[in-house]
PDB file of N, CA and C in Angstrom:
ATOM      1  N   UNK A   1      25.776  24.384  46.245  1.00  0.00           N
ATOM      2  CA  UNK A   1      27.154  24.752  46.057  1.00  0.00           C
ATOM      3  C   UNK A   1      27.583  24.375  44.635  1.00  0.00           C
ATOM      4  N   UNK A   2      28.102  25.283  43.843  1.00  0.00           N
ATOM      5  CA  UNK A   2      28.893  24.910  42.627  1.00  0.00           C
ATOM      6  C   UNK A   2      30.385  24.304  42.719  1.00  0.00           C
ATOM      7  N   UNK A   3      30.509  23.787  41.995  1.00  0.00           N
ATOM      8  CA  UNK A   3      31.862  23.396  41.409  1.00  0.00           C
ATOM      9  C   UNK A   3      32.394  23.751  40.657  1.00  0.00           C
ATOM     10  N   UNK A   4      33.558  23.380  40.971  1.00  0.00           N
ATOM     11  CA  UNK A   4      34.841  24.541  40.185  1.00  0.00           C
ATOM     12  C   UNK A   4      34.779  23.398  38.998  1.00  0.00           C
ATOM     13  N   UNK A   5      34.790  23.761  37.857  1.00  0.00           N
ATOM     14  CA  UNK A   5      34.999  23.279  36.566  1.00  0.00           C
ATOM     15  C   UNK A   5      36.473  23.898  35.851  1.00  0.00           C
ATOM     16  N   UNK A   6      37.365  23.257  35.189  1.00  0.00           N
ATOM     17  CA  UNK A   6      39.004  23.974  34.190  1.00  0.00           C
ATOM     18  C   UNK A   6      37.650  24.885  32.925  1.00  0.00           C
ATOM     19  N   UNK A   7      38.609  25.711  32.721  1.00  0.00           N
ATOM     20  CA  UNK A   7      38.392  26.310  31.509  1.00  0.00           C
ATOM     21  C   UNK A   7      37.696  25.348  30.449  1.00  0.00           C
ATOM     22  N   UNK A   8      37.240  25.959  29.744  1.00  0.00           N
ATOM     23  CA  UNK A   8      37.333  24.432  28.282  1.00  0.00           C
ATOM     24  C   UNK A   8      38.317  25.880  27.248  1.00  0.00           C
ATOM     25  N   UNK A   9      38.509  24.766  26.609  1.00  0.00           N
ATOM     26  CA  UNK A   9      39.414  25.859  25.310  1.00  0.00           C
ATOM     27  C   UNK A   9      38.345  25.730  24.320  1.00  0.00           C
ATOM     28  N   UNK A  10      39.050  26.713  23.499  1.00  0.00           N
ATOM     29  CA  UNK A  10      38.278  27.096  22.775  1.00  0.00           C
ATOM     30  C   UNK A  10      38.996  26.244  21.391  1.00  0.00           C
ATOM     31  N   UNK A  11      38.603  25.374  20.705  1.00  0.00           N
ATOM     32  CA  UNK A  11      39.397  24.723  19.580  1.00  0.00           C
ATOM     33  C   UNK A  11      38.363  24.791  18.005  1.00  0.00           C
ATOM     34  N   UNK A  12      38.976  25.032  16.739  1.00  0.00           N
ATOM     35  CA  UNK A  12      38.314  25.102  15.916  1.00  0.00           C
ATOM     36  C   UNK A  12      37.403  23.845  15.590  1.00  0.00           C
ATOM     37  N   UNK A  13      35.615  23.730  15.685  1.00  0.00           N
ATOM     38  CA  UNK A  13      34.984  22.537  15.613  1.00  0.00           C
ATOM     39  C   UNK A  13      35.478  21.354  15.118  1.00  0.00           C
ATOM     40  N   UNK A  14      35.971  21.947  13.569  1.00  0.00           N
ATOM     41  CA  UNK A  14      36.309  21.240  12.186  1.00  0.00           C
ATOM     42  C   UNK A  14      37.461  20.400  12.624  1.00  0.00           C
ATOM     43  N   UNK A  15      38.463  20.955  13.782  1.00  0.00           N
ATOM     44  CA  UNK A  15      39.926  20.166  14.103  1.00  0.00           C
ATOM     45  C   UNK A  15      39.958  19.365  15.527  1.00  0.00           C
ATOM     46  N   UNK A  16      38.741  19.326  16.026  1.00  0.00           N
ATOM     47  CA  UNK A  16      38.528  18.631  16.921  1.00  0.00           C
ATOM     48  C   UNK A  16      38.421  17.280  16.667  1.00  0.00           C
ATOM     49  N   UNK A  17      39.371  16.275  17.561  1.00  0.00           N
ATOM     50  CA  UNK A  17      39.335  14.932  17.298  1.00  0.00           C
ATOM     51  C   UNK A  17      38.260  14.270  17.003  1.00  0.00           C
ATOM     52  N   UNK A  18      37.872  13.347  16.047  1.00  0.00           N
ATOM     53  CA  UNK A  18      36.499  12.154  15.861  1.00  0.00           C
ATOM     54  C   UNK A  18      36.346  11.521  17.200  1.00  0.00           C
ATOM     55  N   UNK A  19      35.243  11.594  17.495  1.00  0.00           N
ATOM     56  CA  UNK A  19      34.766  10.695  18.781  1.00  0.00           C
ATOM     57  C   UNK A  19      34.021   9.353  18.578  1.00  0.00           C
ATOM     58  N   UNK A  20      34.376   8.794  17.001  1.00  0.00           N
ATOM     59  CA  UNK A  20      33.650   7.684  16.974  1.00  0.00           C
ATOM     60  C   UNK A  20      34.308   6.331  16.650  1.00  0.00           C
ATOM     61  N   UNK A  21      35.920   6.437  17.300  1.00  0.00           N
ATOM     62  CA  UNK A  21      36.727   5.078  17.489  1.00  0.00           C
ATOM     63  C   UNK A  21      37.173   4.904  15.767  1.00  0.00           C
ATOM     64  N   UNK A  22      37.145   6.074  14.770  1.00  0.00           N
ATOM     65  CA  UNK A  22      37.814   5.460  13.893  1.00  0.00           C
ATOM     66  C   UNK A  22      39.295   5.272  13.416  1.00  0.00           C
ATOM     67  N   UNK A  23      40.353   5.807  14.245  1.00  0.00           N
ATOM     68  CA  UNK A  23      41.361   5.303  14.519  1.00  0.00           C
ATOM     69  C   UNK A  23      41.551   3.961  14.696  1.00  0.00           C
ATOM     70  N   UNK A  24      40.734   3.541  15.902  1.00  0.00           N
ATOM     71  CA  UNK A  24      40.850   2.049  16.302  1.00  0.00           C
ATOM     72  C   UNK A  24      40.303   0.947  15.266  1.00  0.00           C
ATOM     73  N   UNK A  25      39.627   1.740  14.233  1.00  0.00           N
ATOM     74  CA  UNK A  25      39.614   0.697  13.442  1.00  0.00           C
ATOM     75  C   UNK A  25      40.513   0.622  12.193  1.00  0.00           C
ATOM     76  N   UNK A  26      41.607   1.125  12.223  1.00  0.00           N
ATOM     77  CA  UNK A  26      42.311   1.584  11.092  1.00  0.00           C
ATOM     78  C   UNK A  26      42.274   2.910  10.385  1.00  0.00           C
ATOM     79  N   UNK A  27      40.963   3.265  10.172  1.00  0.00           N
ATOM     80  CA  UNK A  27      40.929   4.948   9.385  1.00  0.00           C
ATOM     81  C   UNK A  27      41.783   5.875   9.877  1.00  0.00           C
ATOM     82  N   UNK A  28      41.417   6.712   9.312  1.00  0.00           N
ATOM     83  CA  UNK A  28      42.444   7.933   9.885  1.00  0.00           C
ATOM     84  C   UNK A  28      41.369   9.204   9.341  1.00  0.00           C
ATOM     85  N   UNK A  29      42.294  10.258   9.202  1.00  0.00           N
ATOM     86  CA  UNK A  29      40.875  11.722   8.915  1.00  0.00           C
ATOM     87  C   UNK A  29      40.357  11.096   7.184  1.00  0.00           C
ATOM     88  N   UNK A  30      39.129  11.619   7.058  1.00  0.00           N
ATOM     89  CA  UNK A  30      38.703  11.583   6.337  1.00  0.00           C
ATOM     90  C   UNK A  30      39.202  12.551   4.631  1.00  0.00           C
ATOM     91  N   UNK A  31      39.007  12.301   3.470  1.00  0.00           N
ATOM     92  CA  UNK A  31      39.330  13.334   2.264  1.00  0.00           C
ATOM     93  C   UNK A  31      39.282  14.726   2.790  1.00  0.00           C
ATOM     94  N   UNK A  32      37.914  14.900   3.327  1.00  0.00           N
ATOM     95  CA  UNK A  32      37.231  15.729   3.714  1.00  0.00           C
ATOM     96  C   UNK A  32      37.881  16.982   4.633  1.00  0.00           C
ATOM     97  N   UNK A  33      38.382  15.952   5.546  1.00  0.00           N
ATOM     98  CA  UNK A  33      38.951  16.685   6.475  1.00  0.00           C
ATOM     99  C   UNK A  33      40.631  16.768   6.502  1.00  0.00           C
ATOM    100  N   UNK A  34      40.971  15.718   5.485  1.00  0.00           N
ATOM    101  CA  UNK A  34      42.154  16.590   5.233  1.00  0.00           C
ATOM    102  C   UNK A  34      42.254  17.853   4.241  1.00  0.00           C
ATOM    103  N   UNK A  35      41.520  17.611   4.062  1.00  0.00           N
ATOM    104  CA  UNK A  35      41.432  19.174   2.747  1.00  0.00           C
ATOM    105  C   UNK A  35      41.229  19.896   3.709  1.00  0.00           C
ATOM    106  N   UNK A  36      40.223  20.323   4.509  1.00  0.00           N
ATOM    107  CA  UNK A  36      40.108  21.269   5.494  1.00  0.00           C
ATOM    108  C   UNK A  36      41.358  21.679   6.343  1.00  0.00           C
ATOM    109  N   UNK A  37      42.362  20.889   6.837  1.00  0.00           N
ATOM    110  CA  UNK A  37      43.226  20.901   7.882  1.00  0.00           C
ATOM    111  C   UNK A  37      44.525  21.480   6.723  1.00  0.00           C
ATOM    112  N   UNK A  38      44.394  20.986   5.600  1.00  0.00           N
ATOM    113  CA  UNK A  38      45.272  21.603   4.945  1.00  0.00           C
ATOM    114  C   UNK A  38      45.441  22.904   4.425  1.00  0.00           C
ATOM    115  N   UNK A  39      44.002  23.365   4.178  1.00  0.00           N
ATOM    116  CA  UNK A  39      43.445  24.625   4.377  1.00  0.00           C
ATOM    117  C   UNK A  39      43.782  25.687   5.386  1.00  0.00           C
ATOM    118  N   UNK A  40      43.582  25.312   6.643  1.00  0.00           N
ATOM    119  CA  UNK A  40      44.227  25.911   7.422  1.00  0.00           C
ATOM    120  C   UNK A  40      45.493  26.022   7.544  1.00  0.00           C
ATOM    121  N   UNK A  41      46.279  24.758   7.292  1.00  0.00           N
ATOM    122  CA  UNK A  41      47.532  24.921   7.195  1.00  0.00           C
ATOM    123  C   UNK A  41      48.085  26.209   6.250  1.00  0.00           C
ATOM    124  N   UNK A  42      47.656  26.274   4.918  1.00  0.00           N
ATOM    125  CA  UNK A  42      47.830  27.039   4.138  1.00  0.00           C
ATOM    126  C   UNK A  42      47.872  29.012   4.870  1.00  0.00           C
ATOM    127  N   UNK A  43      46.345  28.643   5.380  1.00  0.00           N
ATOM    128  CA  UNK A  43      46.126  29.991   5.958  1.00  0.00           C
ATOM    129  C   UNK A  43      47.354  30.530   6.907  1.00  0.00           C
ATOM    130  N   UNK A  44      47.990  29.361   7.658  1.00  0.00           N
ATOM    131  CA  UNK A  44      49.132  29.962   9.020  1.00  0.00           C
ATOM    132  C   UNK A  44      50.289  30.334   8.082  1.00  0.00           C
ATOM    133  N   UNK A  45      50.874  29.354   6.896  1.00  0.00           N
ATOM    134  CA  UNK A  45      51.658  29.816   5.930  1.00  0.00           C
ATOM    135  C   UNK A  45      51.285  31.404   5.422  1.00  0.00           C
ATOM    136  N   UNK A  46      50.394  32.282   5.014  1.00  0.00           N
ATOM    137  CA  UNK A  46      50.347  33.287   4.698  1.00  0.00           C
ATOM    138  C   UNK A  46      50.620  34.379   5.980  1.00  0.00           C
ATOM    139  N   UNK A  47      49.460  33.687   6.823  1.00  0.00           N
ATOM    140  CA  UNK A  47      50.592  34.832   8.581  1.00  0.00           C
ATOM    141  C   UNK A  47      52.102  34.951   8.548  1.00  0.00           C
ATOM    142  N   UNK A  48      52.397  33.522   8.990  1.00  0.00           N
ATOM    143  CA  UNK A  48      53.904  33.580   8.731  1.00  0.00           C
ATOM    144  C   UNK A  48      54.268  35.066   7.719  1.00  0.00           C
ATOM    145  N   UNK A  49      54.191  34.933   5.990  1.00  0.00           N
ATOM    146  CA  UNK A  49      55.001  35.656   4.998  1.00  0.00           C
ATOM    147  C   UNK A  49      54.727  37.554   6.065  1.00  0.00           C
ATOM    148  N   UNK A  50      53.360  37.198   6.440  1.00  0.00           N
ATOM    149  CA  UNK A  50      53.219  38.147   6.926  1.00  0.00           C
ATOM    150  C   UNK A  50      53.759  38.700   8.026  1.00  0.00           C
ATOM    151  N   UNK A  51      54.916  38.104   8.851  1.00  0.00           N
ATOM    152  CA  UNK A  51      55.518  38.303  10.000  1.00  0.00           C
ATOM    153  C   UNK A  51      54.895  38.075  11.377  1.00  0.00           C
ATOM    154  N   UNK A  52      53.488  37.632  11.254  1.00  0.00           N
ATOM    155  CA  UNK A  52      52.851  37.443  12.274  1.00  0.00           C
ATOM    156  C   UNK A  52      53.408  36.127  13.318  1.00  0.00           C
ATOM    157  N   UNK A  53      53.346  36.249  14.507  1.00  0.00           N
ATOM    158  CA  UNK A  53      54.083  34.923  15.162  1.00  0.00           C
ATOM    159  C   UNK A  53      53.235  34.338  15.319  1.00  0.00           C
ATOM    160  N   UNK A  54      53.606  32.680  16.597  1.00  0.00           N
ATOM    161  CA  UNK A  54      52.927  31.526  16.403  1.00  0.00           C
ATOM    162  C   UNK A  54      51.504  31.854  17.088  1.00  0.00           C
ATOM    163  N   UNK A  55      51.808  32.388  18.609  1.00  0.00           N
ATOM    164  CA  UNK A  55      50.628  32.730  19.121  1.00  0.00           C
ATOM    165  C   UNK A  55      49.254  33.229  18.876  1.00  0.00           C
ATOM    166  N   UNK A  56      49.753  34.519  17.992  1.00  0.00           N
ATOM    167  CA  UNK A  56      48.778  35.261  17.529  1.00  0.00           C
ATOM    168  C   UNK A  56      48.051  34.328  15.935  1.00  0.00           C
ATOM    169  N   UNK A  57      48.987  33.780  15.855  1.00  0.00           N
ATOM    170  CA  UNK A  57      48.443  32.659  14.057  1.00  0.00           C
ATOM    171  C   UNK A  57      47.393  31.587  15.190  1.00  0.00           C
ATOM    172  N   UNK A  58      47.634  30.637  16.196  1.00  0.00           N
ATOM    173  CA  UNK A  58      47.026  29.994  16.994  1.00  0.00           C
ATOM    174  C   UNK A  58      45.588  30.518  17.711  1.00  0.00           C
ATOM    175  N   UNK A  59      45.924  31.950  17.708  1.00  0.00           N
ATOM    176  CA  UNK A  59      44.879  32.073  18.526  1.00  0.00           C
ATOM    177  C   UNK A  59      43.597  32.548  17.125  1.00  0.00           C
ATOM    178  N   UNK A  60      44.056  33.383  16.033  1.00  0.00           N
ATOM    179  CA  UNK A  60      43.091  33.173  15.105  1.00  0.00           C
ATOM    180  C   UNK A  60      43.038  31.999  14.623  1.00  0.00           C
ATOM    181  N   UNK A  61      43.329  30.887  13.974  1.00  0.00           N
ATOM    182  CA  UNK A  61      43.155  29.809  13.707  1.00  0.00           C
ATOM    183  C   UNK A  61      42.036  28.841  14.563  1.00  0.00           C
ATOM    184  N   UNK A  62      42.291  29.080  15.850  1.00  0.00           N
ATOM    185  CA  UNK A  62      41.658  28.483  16.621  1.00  0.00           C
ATOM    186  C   UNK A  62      42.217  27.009  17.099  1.00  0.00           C
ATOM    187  N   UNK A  63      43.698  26.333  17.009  1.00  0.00           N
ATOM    188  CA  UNK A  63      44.476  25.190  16.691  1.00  0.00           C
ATOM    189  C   UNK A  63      45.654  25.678  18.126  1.00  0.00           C
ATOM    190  N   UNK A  64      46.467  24.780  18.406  1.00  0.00           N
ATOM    191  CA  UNK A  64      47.507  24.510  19.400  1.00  0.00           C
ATOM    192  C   UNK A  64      48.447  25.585  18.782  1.00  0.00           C
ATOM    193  N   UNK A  65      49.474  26.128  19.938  1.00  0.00           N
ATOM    194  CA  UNK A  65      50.389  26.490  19.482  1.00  0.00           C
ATOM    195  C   UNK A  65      51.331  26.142  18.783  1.00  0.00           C
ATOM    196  N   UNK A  66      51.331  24.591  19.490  1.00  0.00           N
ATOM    197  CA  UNK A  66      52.712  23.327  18.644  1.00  0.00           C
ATOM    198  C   UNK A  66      52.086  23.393  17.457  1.00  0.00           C
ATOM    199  N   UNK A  67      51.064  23.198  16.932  1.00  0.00           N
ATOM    200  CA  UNK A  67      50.485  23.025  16.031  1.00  0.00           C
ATOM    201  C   UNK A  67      51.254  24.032  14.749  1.00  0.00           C
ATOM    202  N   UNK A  68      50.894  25.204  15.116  1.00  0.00           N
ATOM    203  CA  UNK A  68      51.392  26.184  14.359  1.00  0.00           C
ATOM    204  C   UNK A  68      53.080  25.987  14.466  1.00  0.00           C
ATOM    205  N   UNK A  69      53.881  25.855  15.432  1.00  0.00           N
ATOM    206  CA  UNK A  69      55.105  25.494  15.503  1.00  0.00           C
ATOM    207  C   UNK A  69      55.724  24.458  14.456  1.00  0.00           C
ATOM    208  N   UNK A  70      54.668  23.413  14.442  1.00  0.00           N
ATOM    209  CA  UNK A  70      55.603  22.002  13.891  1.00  0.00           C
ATOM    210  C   UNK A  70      55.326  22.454  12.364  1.00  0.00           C
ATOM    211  N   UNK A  71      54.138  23.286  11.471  1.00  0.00           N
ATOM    212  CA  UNK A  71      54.261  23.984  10.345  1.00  0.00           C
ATOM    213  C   UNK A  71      54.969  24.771   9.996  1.00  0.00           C
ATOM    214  N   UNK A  72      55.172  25.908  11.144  1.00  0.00           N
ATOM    215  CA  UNK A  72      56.180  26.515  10.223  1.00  0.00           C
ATOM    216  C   UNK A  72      57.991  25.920  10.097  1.00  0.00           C
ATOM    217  N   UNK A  73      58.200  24.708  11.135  1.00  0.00           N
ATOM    218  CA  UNK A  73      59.235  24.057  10.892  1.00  0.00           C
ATOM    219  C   UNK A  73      59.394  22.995   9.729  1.00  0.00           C
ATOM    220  N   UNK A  74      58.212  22.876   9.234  1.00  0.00           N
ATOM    221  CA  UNK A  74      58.268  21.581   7.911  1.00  0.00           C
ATOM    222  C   UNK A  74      58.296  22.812   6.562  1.00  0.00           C
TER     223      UNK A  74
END
């Protein structure tokens, strides 16, 4: 008999949380990966000019909807 397993989502690799406790030791994202995340950020800014909404920016991006929400509010 199988088991019912939830969906998994689908999230961009690169924005998927660190799994190796470096929060807990003080760090936070890396140079690296804030350049990347800012990158993307950049990219939802050009949807936006483009009239595109949050959903459709989220679902290419590959990132949360809030996500795209709390950008185009800052």
């Amino acid at each position: 008999m199988t088991t019912w397993a939830p969906p998994r989502r689908t999230q961009h690799p690169e924005l998927r949380p660190e799994r190796s406790g470096r929060r807990d030791r003080g760090g936070g994202p890396t140079a690296e990966r804030q350049v990347f995340r800012e990158r993307v950020r950049m990219e939802a800014v050009g949807m936006f000019a483009d009239g595109r909404g949050s959903t459709e920016i989220a679902k290419e991006l590959l990132v949360s909807v809030r996500s795209v929400q709390r950008w185009h509010q800052a």
